[in-house]
N, C-alpha and C. Protein backbone atom coordinates (compact mmCIF):
# COMPACT_ATOMS: atom_id res chain seq x y z
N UNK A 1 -28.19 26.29 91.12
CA UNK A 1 -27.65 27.53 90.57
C UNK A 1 -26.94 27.20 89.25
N UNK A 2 -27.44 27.92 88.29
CA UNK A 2 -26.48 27.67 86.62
C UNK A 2 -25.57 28.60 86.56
N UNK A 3 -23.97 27.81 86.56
CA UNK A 3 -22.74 28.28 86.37
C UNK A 3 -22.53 28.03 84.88
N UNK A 4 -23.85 27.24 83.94
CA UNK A 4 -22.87 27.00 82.52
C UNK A 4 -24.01 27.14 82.23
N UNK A 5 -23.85 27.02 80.50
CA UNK A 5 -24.84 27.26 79.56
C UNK A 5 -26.29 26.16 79.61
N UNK A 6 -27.65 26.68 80.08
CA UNK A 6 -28.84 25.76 80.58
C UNK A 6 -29.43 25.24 79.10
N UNK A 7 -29.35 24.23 78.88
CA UNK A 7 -30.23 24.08 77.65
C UNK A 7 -31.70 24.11 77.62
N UNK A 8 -31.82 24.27 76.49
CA UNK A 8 -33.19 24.54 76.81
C UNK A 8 -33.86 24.81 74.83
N UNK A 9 -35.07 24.06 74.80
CA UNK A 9 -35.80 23.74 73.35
C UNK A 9 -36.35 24.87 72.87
N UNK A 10 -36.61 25.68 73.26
CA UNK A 10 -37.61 27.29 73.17
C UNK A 10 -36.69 28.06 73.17
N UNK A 11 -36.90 29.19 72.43
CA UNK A 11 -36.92 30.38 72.23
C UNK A 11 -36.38 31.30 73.23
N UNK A 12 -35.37 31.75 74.15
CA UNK A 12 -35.72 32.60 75.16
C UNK A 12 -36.49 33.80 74.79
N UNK A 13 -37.25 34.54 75.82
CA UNK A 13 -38.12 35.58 75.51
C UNK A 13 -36.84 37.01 75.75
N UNK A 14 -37.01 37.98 75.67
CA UNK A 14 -36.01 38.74 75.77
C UNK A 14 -36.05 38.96 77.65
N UNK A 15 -37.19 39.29 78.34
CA UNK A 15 -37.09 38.87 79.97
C UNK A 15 -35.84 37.59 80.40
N UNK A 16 -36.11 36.81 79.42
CA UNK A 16 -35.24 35.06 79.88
C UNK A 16 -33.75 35.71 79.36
N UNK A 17 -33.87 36.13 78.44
CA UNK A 17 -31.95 36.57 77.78
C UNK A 17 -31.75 37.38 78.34
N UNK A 18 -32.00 38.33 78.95
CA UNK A 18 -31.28 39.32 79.85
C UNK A 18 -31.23 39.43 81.01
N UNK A 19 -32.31 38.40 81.88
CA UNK A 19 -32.10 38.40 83.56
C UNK A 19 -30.76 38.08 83.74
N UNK A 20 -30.38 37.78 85.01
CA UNK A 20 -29.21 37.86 85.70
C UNK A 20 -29.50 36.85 86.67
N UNK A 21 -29.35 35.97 87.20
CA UNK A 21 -29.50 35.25 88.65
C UNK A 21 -28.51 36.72 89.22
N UNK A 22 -28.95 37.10 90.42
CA UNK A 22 -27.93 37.66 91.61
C UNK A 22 -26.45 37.08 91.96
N UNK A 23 -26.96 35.27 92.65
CA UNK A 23 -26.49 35.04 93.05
C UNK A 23 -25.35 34.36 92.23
N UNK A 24 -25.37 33.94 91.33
CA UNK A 24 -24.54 33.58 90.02
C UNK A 24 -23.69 34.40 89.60
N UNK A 25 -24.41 35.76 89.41
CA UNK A 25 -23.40 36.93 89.01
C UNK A 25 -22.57 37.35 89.76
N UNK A 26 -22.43 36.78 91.45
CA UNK A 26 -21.65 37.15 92.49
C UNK A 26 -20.67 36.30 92.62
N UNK A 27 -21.20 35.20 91.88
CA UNK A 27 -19.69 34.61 91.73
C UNK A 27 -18.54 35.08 90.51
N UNK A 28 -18.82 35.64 89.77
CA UNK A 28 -17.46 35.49 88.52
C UNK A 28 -16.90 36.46 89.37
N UNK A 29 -15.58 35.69 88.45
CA UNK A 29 -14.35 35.94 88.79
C UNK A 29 -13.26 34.60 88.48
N UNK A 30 -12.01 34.96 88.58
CA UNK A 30 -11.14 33.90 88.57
C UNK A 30 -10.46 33.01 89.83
N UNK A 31 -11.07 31.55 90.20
CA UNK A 31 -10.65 31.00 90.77
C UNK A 31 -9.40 29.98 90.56
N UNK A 32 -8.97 29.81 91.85
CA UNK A 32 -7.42 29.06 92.04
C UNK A 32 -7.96 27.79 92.50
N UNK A 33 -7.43 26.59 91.93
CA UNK A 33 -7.44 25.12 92.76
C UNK A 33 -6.64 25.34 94.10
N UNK A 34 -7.55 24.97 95.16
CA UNK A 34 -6.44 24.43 96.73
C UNK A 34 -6.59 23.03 96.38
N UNK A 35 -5.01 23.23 96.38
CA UNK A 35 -4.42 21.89 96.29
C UNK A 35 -4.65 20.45 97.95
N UNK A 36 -4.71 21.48 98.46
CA UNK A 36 -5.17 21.22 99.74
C UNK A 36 -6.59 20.49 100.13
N UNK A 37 -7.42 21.17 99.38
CA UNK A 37 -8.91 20.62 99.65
C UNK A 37 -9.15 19.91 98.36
N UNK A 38 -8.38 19.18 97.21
CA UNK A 38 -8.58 19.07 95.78
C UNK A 38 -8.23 17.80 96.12
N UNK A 39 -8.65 16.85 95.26
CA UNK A 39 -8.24 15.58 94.61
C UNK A 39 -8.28 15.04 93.24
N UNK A 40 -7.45 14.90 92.33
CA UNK A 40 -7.55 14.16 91.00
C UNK A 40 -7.04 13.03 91.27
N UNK A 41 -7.49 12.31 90.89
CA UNK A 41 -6.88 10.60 91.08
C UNK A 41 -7.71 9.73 90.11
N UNK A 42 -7.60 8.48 89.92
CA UNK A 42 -8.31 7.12 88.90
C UNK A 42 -8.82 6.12 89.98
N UNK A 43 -9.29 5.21 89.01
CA UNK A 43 -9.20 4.04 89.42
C UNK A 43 -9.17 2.53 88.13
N UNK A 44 -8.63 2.04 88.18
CA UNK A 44 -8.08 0.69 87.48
C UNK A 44 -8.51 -0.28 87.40
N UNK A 45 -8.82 -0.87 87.09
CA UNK A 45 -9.00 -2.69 87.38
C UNK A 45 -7.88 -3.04 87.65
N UNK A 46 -7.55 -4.43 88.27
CA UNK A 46 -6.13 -4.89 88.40
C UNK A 46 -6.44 -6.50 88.04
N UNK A 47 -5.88 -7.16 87.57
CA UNK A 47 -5.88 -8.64 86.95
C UNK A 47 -7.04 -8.99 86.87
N UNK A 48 -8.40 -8.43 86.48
CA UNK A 48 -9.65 -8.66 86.21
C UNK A 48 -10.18 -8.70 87.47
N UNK A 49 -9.41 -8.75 88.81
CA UNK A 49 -10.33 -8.84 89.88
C UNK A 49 -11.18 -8.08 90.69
N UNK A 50 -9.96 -6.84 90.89
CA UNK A 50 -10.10 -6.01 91.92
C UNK A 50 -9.72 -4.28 91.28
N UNK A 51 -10.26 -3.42 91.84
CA UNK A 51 -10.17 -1.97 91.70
C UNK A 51 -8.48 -1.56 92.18
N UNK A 52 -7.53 -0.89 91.73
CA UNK A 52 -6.25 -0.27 92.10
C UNK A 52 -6.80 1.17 92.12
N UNK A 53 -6.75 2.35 92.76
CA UNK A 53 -7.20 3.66 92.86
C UNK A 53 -5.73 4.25 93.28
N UNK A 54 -5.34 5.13 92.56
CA UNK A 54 -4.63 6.17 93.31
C UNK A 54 -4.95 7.43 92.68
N UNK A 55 -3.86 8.94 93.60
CA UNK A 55 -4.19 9.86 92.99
C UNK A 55 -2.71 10.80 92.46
N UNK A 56 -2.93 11.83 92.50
CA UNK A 56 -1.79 12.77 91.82
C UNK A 56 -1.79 13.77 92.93
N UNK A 57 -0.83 13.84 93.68
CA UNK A 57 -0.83 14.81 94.63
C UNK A 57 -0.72 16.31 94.37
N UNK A 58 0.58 16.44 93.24
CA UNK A 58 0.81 18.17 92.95
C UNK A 58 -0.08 18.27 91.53
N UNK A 59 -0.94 19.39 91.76
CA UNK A 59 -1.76 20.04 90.85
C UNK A 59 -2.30 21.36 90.94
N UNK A 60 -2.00 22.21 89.76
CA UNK A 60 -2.52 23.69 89.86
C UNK A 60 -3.94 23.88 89.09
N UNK A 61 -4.39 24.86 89.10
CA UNK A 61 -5.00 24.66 87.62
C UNK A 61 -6.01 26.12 88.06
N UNK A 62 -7.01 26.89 87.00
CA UNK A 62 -7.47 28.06 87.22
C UNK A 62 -9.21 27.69 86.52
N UNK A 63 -10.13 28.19 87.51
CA UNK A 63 -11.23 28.02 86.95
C UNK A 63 -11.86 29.77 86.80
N UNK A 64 -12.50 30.08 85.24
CA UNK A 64 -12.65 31.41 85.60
C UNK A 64 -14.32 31.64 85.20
N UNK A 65 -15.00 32.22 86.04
CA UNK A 65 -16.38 31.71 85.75
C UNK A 65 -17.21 33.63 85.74
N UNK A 66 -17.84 32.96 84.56
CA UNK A 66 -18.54 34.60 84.09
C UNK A 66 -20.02 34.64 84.17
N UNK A 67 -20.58 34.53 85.34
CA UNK A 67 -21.81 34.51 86.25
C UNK A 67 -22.59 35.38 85.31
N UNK A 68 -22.38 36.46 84.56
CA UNK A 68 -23.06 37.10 83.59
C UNK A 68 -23.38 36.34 81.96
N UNK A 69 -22.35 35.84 81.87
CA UNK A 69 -22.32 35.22 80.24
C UNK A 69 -21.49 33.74 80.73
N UNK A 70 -22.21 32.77 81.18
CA UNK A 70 -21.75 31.54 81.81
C UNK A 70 -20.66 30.90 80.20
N UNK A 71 -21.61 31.04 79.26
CA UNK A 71 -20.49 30.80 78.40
C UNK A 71 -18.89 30.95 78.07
N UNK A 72 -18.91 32.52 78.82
CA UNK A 72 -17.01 32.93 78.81
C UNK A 72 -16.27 31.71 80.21
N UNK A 73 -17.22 30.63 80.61
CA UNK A 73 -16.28 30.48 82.13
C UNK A 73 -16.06 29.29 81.39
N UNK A 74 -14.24 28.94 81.94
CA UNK A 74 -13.17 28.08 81.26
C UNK A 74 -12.44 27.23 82.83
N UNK A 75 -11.95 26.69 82.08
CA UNK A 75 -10.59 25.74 83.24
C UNK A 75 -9.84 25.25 82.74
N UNK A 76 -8.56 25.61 83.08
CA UNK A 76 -7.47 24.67 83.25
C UNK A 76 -6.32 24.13 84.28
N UNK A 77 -6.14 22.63 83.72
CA UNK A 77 -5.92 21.87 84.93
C UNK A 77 -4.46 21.36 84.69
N UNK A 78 -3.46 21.64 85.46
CA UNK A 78 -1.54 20.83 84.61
C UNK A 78 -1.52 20.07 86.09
N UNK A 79 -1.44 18.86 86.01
CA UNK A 79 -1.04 17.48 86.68
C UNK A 79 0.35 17.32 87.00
N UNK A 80 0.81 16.75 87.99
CA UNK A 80 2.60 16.44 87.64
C UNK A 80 2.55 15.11 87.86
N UNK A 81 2.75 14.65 86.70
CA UNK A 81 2.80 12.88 86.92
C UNK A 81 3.89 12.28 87.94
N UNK A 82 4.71 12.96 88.56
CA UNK A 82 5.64 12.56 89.21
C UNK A 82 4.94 12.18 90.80
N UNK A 83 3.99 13.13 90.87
CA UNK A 83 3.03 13.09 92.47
C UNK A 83 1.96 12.18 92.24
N UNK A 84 2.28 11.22 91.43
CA UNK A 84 1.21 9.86 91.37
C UNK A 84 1.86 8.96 92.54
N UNK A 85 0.40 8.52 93.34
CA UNK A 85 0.31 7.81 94.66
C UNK A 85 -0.60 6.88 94.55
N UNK A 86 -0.68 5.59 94.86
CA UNK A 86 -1.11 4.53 94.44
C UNK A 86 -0.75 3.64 95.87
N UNK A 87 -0.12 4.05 96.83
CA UNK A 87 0.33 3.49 98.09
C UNK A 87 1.27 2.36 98.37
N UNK A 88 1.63 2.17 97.43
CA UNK A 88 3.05 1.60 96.83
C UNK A 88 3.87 2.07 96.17
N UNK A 89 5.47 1.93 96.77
CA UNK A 89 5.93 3.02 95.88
C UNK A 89 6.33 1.84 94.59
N UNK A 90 6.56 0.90 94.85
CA UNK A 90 6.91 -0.18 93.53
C UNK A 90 6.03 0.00 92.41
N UNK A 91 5.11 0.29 92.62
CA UNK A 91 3.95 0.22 91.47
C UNK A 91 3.89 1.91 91.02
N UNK A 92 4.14 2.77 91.82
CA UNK A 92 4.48 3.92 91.80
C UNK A 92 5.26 4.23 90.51
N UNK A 93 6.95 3.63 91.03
CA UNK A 93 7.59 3.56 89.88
C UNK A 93 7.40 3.69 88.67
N UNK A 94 6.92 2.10 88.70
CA UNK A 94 6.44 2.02 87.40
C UNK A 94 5.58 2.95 86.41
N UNK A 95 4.92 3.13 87.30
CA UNK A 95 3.71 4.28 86.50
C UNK A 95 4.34 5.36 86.28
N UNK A 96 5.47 5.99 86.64
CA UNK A 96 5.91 6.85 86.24
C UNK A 96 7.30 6.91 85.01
N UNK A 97 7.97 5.35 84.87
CA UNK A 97 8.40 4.72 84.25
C UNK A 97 7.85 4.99 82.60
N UNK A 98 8.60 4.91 81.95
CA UNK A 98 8.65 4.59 80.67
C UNK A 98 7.42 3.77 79.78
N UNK A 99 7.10 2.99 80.91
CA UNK A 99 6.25 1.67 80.33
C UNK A 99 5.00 2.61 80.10
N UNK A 100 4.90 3.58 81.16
CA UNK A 100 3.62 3.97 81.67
C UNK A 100 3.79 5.60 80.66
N UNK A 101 3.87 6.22 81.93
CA UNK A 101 3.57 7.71 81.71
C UNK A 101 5.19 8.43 81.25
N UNK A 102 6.25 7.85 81.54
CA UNK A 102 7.66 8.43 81.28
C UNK A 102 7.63 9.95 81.53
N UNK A 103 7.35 9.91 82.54
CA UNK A 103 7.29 11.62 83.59
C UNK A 103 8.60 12.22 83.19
N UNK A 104 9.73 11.97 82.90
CA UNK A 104 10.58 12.22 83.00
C UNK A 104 11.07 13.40 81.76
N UNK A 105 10.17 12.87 80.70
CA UNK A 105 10.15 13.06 79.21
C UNK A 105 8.61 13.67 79.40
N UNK A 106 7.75 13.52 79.52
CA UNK A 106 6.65 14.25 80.15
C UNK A 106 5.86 14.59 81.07
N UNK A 107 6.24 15.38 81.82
CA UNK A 107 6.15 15.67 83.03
C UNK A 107 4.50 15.77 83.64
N UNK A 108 3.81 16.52 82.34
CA UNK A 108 2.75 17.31 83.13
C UNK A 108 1.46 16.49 82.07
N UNK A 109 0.03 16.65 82.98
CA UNK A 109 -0.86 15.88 82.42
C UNK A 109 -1.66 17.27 82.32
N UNK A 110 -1.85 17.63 81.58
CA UNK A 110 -3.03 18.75 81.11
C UNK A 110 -4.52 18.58 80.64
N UNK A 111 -5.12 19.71 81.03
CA UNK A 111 -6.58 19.77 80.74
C UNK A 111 -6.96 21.32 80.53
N UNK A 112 -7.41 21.18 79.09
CA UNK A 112 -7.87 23.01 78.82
C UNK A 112 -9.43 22.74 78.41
N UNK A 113 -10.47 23.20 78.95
CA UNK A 113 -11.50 23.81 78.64
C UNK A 113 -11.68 24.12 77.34
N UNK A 114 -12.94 23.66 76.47
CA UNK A 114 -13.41 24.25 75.04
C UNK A 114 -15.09 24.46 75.19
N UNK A 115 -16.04 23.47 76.22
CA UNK A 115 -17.37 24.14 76.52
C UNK A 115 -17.62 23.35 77.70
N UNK A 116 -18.67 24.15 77.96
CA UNK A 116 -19.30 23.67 79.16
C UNK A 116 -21.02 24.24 78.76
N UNK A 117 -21.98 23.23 79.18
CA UNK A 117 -23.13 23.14 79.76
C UNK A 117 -23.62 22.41 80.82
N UNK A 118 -25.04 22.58 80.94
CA UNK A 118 -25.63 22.40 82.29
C UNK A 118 -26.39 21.16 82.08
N UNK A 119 -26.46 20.20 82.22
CA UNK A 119 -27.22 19.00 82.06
C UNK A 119 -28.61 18.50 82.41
N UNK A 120 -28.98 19.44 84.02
CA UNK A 120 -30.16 19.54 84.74
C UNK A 120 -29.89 19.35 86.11
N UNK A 121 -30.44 20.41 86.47
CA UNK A 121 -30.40 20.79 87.85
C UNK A 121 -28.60 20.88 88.22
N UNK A 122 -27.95 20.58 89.11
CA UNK A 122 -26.62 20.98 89.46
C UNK A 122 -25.63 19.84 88.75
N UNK A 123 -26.02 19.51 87.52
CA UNK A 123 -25.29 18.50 86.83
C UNK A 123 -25.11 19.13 85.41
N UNK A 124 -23.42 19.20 85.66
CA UNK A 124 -22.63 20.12 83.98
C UNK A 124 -22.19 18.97 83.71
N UNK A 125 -21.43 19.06 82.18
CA UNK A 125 -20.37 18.37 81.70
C UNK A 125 -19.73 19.49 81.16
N UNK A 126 -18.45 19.12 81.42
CA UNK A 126 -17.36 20.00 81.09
C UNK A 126 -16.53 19.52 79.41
N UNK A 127 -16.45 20.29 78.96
CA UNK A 127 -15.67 19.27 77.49
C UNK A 127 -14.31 19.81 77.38
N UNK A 128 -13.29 19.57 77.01
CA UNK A 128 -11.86 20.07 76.53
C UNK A 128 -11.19 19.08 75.94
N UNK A 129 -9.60 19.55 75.86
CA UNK A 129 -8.63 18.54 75.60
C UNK A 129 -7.27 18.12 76.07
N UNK A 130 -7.87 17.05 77.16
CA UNK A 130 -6.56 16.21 77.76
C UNK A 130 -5.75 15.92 77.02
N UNK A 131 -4.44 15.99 77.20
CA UNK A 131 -3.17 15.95 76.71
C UNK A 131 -2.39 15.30 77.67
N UNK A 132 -1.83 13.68 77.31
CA UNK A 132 -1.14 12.76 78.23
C UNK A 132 0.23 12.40 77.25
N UNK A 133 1.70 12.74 78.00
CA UNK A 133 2.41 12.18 76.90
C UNK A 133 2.32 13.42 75.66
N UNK A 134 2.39 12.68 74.74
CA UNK A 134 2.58 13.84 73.49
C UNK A 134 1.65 13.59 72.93
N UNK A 135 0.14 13.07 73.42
CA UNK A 135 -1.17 12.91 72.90
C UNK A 135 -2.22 13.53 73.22
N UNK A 136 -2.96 14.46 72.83
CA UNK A 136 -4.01 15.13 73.16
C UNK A 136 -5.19 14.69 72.47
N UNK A 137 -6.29 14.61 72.92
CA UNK A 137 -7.63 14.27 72.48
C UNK A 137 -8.92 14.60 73.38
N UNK A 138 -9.95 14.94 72.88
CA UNK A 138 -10.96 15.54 73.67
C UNK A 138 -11.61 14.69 74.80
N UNK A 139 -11.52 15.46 75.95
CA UNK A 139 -12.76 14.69 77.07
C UNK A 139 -13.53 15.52 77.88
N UNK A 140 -14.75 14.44 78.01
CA UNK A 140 -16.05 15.12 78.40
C UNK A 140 -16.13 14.83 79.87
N UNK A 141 -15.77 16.00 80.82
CA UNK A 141 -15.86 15.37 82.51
C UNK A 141 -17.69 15.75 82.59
N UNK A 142 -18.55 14.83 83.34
CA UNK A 142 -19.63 15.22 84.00
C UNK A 142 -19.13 15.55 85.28
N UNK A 143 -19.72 16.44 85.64
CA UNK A 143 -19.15 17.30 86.91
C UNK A 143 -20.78 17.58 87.59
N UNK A 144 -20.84 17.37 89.17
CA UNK A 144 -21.60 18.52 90.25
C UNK A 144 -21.27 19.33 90.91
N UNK A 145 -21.77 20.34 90.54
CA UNK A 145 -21.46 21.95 91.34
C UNK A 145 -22.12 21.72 92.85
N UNK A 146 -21.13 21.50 93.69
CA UNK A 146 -21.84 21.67 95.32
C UNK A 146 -21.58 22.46 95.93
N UNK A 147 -21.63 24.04 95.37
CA UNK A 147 -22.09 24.83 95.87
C UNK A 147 -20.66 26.04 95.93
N UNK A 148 -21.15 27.18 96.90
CA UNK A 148 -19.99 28.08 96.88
C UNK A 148 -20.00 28.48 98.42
N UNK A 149 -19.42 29.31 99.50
CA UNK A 149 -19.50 29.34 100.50
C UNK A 149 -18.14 30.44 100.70
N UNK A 150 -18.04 31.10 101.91
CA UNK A 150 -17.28 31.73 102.60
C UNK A 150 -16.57 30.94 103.58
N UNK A 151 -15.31 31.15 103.26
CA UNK A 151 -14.70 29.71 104.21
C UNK A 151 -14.07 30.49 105.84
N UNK A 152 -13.88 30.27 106.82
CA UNK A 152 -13.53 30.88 108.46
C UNK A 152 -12.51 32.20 107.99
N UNK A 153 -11.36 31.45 106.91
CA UNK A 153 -9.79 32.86 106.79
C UNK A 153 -11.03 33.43 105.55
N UNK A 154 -12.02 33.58 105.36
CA UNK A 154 -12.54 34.91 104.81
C UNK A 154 -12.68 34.59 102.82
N UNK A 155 -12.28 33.28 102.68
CA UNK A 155 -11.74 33.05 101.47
C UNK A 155 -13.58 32.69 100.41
N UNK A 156 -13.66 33.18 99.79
CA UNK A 156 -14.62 32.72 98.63
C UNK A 156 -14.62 31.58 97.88
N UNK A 157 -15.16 30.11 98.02
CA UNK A 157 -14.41 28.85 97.43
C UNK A 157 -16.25 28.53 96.78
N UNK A 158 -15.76 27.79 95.80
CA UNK A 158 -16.43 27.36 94.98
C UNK A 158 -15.98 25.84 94.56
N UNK A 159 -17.09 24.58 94.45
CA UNK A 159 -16.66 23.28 94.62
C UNK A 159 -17.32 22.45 93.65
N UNK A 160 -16.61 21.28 93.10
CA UNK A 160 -17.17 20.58 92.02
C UNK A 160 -16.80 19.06 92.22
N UNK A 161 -17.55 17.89 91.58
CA UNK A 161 -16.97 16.69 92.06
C UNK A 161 -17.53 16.00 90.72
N UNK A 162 -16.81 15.12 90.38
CA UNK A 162 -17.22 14.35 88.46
C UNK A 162 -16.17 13.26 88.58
N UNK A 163 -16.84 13.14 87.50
CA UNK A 163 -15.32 12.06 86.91
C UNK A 163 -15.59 11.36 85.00
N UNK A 164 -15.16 10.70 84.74
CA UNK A 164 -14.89 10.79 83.38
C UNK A 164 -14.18 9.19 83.36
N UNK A 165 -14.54 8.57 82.13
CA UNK A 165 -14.22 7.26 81.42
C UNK A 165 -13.34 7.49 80.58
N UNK A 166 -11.94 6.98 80.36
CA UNK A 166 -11.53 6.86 79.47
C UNK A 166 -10.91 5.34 78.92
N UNK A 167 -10.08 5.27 77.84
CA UNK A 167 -9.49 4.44 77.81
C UNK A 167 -7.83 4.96 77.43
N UNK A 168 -6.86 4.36 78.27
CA UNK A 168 -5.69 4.88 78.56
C UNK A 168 -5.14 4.57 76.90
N UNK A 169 -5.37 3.51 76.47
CA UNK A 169 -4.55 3.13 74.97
C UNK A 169 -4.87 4.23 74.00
N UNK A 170 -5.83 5.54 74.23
CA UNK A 170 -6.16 6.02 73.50
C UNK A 170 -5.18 7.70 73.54
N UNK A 171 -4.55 7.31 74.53
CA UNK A 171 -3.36 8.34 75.03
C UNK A 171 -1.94 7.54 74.95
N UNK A 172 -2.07 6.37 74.53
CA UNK A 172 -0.56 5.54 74.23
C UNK A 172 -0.16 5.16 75.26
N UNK A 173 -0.74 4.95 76.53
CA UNK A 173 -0.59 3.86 77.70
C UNK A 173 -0.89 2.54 77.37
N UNK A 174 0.08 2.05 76.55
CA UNK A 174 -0.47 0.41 76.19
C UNK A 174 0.17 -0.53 76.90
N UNK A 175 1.08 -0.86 77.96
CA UNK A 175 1.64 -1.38 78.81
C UNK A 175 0.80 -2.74 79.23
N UNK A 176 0.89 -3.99 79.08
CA UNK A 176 -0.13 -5.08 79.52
C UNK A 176 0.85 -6.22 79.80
N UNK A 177 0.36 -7.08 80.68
CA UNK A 177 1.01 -8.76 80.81
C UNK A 177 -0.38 -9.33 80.86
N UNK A 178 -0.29 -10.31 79.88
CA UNK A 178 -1.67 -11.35 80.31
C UNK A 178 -1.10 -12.24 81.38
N UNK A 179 -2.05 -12.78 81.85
CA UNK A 179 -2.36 -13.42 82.63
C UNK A 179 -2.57 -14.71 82.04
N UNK A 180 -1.98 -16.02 83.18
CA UNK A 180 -2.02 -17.53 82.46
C UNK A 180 -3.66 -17.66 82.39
N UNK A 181 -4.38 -17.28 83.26
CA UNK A 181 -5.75 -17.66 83.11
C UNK A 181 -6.55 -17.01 82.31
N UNK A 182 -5.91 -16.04 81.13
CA UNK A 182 -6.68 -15.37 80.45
C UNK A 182 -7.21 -13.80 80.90
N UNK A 183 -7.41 -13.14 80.26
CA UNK A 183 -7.39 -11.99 80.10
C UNK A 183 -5.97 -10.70 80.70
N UNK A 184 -6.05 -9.98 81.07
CA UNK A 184 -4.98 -9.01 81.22
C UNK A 184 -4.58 -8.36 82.46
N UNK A 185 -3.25 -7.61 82.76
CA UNK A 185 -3.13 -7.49 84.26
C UNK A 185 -3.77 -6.25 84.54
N UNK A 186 -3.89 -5.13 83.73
CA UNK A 186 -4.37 -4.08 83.87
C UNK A 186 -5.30 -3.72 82.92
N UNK A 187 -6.79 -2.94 83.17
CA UNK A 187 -7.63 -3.21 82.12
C UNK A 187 -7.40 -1.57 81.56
N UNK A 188 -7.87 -1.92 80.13
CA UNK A 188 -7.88 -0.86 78.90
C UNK A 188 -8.44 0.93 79.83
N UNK A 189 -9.51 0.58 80.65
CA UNK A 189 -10.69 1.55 80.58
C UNK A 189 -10.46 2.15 82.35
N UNK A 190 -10.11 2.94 82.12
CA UNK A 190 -9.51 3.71 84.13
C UNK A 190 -10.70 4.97 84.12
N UNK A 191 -11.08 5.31 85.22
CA UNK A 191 -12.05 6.34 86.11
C UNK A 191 -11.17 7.21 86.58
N UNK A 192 -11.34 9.05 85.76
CA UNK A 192 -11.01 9.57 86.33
C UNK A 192 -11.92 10.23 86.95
N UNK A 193 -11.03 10.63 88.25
CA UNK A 193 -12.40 11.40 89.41
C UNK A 193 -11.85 12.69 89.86
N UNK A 194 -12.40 13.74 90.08
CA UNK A 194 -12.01 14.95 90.46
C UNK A 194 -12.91 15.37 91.59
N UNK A 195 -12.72 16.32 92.72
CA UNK A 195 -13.19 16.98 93.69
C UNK A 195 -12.18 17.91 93.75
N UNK A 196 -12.91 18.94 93.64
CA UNK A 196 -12.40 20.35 93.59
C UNK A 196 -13.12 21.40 94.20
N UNK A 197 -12.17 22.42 94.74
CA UNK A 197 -12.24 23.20 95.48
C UNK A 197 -11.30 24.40 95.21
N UNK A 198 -12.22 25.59 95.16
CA UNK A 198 -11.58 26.61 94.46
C UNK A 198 -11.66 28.22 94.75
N UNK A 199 -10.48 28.74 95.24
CA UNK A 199 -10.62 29.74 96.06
C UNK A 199 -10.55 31.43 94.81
N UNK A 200 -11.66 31.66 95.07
CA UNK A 200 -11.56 33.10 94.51
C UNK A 200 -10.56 34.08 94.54
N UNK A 201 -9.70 34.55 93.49
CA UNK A 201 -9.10 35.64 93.85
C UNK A 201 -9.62 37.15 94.05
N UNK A 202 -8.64 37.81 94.63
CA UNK A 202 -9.09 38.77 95.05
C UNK A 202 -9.28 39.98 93.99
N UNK A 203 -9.54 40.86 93.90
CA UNK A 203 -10.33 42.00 92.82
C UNK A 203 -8.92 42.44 92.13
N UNK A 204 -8.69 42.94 91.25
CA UNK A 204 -7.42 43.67 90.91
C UNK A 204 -7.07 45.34 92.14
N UNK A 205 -6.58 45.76 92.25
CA UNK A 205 -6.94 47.33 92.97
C UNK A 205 -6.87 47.91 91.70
């Protein structure tokens, strides 16, 4: 099902520019993240050896999707760096520390929507601009749409799962100790991953 703009080399015919999928058009509307069924979190290298993964527990964010003109559908996502979990709270700290993210002085990790297309078959990339700290710069999440469904309390949810490469120094996370054996304790380049789940609101009256 295409929730974003399908590319495509040709011409549409005026039949192709004005159909409607049904079932596409039954979705717009503006959805809410459950924080509940949601996960944003990374993953790290740690002293060249091994993977560190944690996630961000408190997160809101609004997806609003226009099943008629897939082009009008947007998202945004505000993080609270303070609900970073990593399963230590020592390392915890830190990351929320000064060295790292200085939550304290900036609290929230943001993500606003600027386009979206469809890549092929149930594979989008989403584009906007993350803002970490007092640094914003554009990123491209690849995302899969798995689907939409009626959940038991009656709720309309709509679901997505991606993730995205970055490199943290490029948001001013430069924090490092080398290592006596060469190379570094934490590497440049972290995986962010998202699974989302997103409950329709209800109509205006």
């Amino acid at each position: 099902m295409a929730l974003f703009n399908r590319k495509s080399t040709a011409a549409p015919t005026v039949t192709e520019a004005t159909a409607v999928d049904p079932a596409l058009a039954a979705l717009t509307g503006t959805y809410t993240l459950d924080p509940a069924h949601s996960s944003i979190g990374f993953t790290v290298r740690h002293a060249m050896v091994t993977n560190v993964r944690g996630s961000f527990g408190e997160h809101e964010g609004t997806l609003v999707v226009d099943g008629t003109d897939p082009a009008n559908s947007s998202a945004s996502i505000d993080v609270r760096i303070a609900s970073v979990d990593t399963g230590i709270a020592d390392r915890d700290g830190h990351l929320v520390s000064g060295d790292f993210f200085d939550a304290e002085k900036f609290p929230l990790m943001t993500f606003r929507s600027t386009k979206a297309e469809q890549l092929g078959g149930e594979a989008y990339r989403i584009t906007g601009d993350l803002t970490i700290k007092d640094v914003t710069r554009p990123l491209a999440i690849d995302l899969e749409f798995n689907g939409s469904a009626t959940d038991v309390y009656g709720n309309e949810r709509v679901g997505f799962e991606g993730s995205a490469d970055i490199l943290r120094s490029d948001w001013g996370l430069t924090w490092n100790a080398a290592l006596e054996t060469g190379g570094v304790m934490v590497s440049d380049k972290v995986k962010l991953t998202f699974d989302i789940s997103a409950i329709k609101a209800a109509p205006a009256a």
